[in-house]
N, C-alpha and C. Protein backbone atom coordinates (compact mmCIF):
# COMPACT_ATOMS: atom_id res chain seq x y z
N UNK A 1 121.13 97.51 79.81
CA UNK A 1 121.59 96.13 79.94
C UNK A 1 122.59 96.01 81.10
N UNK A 2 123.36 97.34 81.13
CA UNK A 2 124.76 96.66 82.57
C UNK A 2 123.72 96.89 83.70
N UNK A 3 122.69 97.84 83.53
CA UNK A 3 122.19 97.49 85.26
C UNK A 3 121.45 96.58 85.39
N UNK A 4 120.85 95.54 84.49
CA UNK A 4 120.46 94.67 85.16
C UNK A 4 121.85 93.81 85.50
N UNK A 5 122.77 93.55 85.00
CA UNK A 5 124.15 92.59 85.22
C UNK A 5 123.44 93.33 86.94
N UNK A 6 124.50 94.76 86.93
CA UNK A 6 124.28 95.01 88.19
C UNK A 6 123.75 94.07 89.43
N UNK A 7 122.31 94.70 88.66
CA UNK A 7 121.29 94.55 89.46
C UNK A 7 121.37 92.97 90.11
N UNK A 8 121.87 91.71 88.91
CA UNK A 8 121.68 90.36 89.30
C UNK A 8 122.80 90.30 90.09
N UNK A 9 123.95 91.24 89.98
CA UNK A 9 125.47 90.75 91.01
C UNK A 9 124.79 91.36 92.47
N UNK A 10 124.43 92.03 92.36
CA UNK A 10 124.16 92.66 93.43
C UNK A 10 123.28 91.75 94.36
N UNK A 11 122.29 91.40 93.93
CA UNK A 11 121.30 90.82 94.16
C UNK A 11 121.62 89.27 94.77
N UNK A 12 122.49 88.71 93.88
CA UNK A 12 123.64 87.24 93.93
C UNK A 12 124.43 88.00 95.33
N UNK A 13 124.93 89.01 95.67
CA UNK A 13 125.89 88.98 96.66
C UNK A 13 124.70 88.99 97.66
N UNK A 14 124.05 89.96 98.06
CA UNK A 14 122.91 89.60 99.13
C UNK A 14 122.64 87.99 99.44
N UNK A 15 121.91 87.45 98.76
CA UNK A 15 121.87 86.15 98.88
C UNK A 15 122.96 85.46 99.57
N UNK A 16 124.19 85.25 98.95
CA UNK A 16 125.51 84.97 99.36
C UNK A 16 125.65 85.33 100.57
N UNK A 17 125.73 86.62 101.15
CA UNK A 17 125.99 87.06 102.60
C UNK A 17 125.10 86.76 103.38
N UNK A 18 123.67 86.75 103.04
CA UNK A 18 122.67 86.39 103.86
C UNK A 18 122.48 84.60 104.37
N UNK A 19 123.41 83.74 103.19
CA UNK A 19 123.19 82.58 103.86
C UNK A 19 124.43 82.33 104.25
N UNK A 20 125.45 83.13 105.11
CA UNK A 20 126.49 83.37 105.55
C UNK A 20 126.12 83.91 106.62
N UNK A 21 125.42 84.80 106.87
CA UNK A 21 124.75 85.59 108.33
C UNK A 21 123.85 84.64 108.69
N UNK A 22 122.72 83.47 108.32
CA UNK A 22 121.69 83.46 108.56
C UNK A 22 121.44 82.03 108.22
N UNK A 23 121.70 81.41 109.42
CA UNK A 23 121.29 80.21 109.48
C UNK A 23 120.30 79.44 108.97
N UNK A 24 119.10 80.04 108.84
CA UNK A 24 117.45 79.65 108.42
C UNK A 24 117.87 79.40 106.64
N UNK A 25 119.16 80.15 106.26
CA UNK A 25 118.88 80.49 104.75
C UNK A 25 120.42 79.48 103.88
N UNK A 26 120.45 78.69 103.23
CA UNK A 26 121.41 78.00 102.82
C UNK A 26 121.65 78.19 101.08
N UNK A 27 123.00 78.10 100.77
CA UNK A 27 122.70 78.87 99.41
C UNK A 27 124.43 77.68 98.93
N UNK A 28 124.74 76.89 97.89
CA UNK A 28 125.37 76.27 97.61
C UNK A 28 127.07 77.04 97.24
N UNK A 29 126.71 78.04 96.55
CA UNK A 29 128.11 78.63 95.73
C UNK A 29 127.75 79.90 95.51
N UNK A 30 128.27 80.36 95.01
CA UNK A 30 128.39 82.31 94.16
C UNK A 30 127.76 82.06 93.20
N UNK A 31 128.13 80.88 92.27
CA UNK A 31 127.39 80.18 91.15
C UNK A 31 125.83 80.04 90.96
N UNK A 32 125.09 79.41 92.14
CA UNK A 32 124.32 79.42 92.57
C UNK A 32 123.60 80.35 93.01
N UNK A 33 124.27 81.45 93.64
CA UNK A 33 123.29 82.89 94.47
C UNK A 33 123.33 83.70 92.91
N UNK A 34 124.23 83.29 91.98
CA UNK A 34 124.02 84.04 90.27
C UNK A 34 123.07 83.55 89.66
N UNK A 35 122.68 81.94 89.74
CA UNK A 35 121.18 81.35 89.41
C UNK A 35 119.81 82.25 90.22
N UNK A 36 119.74 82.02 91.41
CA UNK A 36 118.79 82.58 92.15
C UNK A 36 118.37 83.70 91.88
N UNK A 37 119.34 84.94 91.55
CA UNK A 37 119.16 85.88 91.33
C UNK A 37 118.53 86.36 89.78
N UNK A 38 118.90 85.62 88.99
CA UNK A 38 118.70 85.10 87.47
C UNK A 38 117.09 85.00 87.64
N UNK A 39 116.86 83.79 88.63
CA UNK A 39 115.55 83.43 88.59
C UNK A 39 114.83 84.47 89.36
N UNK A 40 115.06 84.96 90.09
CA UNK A 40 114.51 86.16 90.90
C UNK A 40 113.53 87.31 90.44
N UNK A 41 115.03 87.65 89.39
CA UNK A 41 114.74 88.94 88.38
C UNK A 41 113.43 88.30 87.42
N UNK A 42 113.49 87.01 86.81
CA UNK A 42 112.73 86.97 85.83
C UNK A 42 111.49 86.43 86.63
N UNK A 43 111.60 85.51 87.69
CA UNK A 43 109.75 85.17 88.18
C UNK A 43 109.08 86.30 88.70
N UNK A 44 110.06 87.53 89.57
CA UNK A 44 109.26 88.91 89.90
C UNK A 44 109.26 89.61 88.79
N UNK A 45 109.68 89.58 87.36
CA UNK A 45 109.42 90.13 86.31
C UNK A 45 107.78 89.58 85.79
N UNK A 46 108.20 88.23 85.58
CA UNK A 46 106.75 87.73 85.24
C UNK A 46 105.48 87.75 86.24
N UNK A 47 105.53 87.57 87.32
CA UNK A 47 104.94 87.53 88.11
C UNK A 47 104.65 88.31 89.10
N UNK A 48 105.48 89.03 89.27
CA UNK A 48 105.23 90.48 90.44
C UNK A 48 104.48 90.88 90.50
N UNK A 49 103.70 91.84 89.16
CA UNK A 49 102.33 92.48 88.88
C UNK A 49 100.98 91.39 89.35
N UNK A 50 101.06 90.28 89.06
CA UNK A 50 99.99 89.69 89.50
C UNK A 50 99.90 89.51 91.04
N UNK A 51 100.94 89.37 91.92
CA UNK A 51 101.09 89.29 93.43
C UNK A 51 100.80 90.59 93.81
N UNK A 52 101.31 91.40 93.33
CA UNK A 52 101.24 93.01 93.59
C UNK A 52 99.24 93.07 93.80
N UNK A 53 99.09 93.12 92.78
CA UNK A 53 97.52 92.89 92.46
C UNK A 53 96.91 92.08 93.32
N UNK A 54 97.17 91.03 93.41
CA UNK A 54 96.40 89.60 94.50
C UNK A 54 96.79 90.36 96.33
N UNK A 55 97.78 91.42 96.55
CA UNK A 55 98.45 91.79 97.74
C UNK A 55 97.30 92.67 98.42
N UNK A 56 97.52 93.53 96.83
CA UNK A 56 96.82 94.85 97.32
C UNK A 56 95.18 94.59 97.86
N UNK A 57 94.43 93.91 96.68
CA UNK A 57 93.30 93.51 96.49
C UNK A 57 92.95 92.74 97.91
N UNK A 58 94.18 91.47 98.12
CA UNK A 58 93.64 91.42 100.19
C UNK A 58 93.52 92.26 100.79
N UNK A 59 94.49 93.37 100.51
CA UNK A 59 94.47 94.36 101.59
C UNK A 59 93.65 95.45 101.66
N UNK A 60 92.86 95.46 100.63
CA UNK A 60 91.82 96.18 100.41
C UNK A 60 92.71 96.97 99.90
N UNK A 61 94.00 97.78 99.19
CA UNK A 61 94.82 98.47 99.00
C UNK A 61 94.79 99.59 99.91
N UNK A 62 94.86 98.99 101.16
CA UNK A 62 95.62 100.08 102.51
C UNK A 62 96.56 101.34 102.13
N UNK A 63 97.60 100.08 101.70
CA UNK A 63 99.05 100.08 101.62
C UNK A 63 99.28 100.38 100.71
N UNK A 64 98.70 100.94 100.17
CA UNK A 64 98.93 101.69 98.37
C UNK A 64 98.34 103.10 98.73
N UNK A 65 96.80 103.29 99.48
CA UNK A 65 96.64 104.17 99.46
C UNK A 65 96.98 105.08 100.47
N UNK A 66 97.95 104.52 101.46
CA UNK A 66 98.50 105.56 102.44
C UNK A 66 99.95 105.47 102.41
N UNK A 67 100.85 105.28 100.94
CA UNK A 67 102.39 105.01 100.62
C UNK A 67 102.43 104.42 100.94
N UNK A 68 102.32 103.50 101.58
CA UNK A 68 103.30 102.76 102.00
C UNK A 68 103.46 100.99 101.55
N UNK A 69 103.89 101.30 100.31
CA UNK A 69 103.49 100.40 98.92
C UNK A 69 105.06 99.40 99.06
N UNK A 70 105.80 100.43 99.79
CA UNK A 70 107.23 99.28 99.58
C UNK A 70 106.64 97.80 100.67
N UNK A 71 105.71 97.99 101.51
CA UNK A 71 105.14 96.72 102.27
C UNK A 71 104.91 95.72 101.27
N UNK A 72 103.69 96.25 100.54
CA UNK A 72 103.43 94.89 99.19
C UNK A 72 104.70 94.63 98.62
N UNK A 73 105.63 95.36 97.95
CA UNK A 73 106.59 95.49 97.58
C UNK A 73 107.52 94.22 98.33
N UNK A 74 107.51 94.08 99.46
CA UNK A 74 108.25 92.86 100.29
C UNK A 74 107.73 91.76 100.56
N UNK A 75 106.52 92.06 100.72
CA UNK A 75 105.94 90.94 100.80
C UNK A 75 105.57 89.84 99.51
N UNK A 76 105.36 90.69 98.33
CA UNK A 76 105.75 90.01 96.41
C UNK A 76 107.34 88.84 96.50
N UNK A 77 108.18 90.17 96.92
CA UNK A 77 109.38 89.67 96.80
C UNK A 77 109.91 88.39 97.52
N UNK A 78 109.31 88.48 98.88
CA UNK A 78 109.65 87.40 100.02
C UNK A 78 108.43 85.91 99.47
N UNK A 79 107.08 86.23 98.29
CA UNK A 79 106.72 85.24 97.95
C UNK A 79 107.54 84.79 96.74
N UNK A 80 108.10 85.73 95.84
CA UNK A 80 109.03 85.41 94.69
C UNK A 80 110.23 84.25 95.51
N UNK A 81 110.71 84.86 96.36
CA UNK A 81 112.02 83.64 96.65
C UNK A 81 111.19 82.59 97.58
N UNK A 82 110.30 82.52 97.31
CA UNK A 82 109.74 81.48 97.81
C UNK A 82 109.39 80.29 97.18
N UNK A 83 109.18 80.73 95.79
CA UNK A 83 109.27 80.30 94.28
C UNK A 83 110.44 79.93 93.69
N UNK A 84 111.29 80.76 94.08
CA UNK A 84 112.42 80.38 93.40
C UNK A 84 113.52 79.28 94.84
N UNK A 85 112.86 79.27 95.82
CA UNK A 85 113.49 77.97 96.82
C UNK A 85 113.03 76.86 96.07
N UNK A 86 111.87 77.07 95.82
CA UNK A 86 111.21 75.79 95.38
C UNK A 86 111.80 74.96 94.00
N UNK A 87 112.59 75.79 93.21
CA UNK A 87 112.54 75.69 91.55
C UNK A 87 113.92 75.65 91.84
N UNK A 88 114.52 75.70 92.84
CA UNK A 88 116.65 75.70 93.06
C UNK A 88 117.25 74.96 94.01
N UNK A 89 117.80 73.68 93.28
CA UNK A 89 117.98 72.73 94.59
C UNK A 89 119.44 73.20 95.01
N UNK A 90 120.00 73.97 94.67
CA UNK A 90 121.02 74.46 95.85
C UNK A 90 120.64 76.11 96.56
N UNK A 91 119.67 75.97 96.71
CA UNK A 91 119.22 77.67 97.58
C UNK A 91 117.93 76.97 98.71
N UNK A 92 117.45 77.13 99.62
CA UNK A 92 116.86 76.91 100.81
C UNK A 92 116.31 77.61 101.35
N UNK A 93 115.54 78.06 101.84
CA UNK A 93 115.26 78.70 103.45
C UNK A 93 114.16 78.25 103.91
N UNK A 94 114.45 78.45 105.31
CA UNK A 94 114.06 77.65 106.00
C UNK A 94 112.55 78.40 106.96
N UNK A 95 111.06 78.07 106.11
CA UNK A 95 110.21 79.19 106.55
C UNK A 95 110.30 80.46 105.64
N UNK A 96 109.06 81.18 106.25
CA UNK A 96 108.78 82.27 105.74
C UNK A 96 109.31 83.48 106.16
N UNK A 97 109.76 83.45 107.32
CA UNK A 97 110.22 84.65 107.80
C UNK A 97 112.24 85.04 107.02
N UNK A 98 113.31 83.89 106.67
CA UNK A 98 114.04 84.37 106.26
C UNK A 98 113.55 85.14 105.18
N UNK A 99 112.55 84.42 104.78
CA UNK A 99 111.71 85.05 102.88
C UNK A 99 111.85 86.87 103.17
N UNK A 100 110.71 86.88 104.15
CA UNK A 100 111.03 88.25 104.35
C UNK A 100 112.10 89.44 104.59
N UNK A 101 112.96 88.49 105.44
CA UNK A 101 114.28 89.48 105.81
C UNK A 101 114.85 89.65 104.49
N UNK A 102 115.52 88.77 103.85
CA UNK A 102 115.64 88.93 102.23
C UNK A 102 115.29 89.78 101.60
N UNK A 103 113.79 89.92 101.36
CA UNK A 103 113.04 90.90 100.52
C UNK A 103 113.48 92.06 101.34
N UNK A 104 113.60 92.42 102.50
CA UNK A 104 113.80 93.46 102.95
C UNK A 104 115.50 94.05 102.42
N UNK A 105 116.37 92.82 102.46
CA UNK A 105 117.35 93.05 102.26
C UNK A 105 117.82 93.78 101.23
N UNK A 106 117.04 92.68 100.19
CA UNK A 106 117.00 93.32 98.64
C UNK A 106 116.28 94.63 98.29
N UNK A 107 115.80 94.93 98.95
CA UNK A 107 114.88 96.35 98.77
C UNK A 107 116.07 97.48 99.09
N UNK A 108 116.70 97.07 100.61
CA UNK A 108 117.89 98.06 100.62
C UNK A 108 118.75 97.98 99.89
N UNK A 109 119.30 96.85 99.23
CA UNK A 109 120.53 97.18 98.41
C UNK A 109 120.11 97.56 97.27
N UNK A 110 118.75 97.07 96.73
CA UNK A 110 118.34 97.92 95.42
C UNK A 110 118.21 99.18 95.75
N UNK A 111 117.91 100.05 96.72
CA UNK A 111 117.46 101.49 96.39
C UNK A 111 118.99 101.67 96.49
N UNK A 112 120.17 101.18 97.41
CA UNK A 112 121.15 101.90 97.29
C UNK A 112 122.38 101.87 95.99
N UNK A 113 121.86 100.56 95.33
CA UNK A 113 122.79 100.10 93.60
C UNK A 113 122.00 101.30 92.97
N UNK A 114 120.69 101.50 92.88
CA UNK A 114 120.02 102.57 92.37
C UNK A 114 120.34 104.35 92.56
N UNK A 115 120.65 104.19 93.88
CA UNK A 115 120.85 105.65 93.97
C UNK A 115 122.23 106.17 93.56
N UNK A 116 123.45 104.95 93.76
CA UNK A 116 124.68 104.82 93.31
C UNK A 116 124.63 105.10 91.56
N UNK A 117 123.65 104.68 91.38
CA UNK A 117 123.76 104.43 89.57
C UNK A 117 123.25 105.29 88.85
N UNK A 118 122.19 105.97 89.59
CA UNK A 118 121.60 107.17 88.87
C UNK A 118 121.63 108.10 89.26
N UNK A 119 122.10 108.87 90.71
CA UNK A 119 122.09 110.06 90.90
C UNK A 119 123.51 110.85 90.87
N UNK A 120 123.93 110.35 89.51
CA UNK A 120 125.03 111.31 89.07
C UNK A 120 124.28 112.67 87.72
């Protein structure tokens, strides 16, 4: 249970800094990047596996079958907050490409909250 807290603060601060760095991306409060992230966790909970699936299946699963799976992996994620712009009237971005930098973002700070958290 605390790593998902974690996982959503963590996740809420990205957001936060990123629409602080990044013009394309607008985000209302701390309050708000704690919603987003809320919604984040649970529409790529519900929904991930099926994008994952719909990703691979375009791609003929390339990208699964030569590792390099964290691609689908960003590209799920950058459609998840794409979902969740849509469903949060204080979060924004502007296009598809912040979508992506994001997902990328979040991919690095998850492996590094992760490696912080478990490789003791």
């Amino acid at each position: 249970m605390m790593d998902i807290i974690i996982t959503i603060l963590v996740n809420a601060v990205v957001f936060l800094l990123a629409s602080k760095v990044m013009s394309s991306v607008y985000l209302r409060s701390f309050g708000t990047a704690i919603w987003v992230a809320i919604l984040f966790g649970i529409i790529g909970w519900l929904l991930g596996w099926l994008f994952t699936f719909l990703v691979n299946a375009l791609t003929l699963g390339i990208f699964w079958i030569t590792g390099l799976s964290i691609v689908i992996r960003i590209i799920v994620n950058a459609i998840v907050i794409e979902i969740v712009d849509k469903l949060s009237s204080g979060f924004d971005t502007k296009g598809f490409s912040p979508n992506i930098i994001l997902a990328i973002l979040i991919a690095i700070a998850g492996a590094l909250t992760d490696y912080l958290l478990y490789s003791t």
